[in-house]
Protein backbone atom coordinates (compact mmCIF):
# COMPACT_ATOMS: atom_id res chain seq x y z
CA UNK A 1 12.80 -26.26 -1.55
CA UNK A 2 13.34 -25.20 1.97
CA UNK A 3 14.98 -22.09 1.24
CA UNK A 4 12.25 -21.18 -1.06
CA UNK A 5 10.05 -22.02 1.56
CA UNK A 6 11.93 -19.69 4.53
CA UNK A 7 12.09 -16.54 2.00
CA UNK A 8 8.09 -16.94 1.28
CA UNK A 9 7.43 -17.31 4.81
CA UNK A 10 10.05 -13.93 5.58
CA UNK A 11 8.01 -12.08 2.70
CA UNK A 12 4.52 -13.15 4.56
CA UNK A 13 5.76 -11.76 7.46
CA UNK A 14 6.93 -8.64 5.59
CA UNK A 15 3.37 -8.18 4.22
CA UNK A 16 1.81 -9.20 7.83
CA UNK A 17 3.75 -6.36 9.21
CA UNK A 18 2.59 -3.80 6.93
CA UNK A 19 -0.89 -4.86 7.20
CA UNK A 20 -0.41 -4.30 10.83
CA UNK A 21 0.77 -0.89 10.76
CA UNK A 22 -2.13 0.15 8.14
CA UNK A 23 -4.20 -1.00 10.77
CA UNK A 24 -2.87 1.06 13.23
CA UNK A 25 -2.52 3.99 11.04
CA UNK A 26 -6.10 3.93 9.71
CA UNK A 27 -7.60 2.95 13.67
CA UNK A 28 -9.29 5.21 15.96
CA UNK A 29 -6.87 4.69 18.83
CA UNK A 30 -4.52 6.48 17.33
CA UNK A 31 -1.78 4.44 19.06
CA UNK A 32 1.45 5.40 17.18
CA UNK A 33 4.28 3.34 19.08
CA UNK A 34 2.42 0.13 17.88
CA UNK A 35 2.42 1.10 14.22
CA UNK A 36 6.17 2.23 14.91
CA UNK A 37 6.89 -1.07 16.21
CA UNK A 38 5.43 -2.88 12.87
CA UNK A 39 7.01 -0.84 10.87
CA UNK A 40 10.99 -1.29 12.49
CA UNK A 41 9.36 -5.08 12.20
CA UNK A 42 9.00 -4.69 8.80
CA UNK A 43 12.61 -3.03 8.38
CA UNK A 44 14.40 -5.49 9.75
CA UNK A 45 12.63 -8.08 8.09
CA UNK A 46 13.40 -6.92 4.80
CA UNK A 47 16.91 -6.10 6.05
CA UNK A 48 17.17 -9.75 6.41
CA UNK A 49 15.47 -10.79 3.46
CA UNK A 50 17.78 -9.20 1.24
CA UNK A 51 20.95 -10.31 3.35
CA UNK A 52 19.82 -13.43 3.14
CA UNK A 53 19.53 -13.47 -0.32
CA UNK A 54 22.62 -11.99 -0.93
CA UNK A 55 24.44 -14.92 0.89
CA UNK A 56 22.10 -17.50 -0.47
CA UNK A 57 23.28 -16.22 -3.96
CA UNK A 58 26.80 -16.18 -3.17
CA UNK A 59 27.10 -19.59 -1.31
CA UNK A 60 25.41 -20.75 -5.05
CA UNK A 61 22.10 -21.89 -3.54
CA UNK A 62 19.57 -19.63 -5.60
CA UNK A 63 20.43 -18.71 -9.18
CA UNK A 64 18.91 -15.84 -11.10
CA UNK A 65 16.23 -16.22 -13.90
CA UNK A 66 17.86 -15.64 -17.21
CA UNK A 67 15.06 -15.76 -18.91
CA UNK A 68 14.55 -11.99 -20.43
């Protein structure tokens, strides 16, 4: 349950990020090094989301859904 708990909270901040950067991209300021900074945010979060699942699912502790 925790680990489904740390990848929900990783894809929140994921979403946060991007939300953040629309924000700066649709704002009047025009201030483009804060939008760059969500969006490397949002890089390397999803960097380590999918590293992290990638070692969860070779350690065994997530399984896929076989369901079709």
């Amino acid at each position: 349950m925790g680990i489904k708990l740390l990848l929900f909270i990783i894809l929140l901040g994921i979403i946060f990020s991007l939300g953040s950067a629309l924000v700066q991209m649709l704002g009047d300021n025009g201030d483009s090094e804060k939008m760059m900074k969500s969006l490397a945010v949002r890089v390397g979060l999803s960097f380590c989301f999918v590293l992290l699942l990638f070692v969860l699912f070779q350690m065994g502790l997530i399984e896929p859904n076989q369901a079709p």
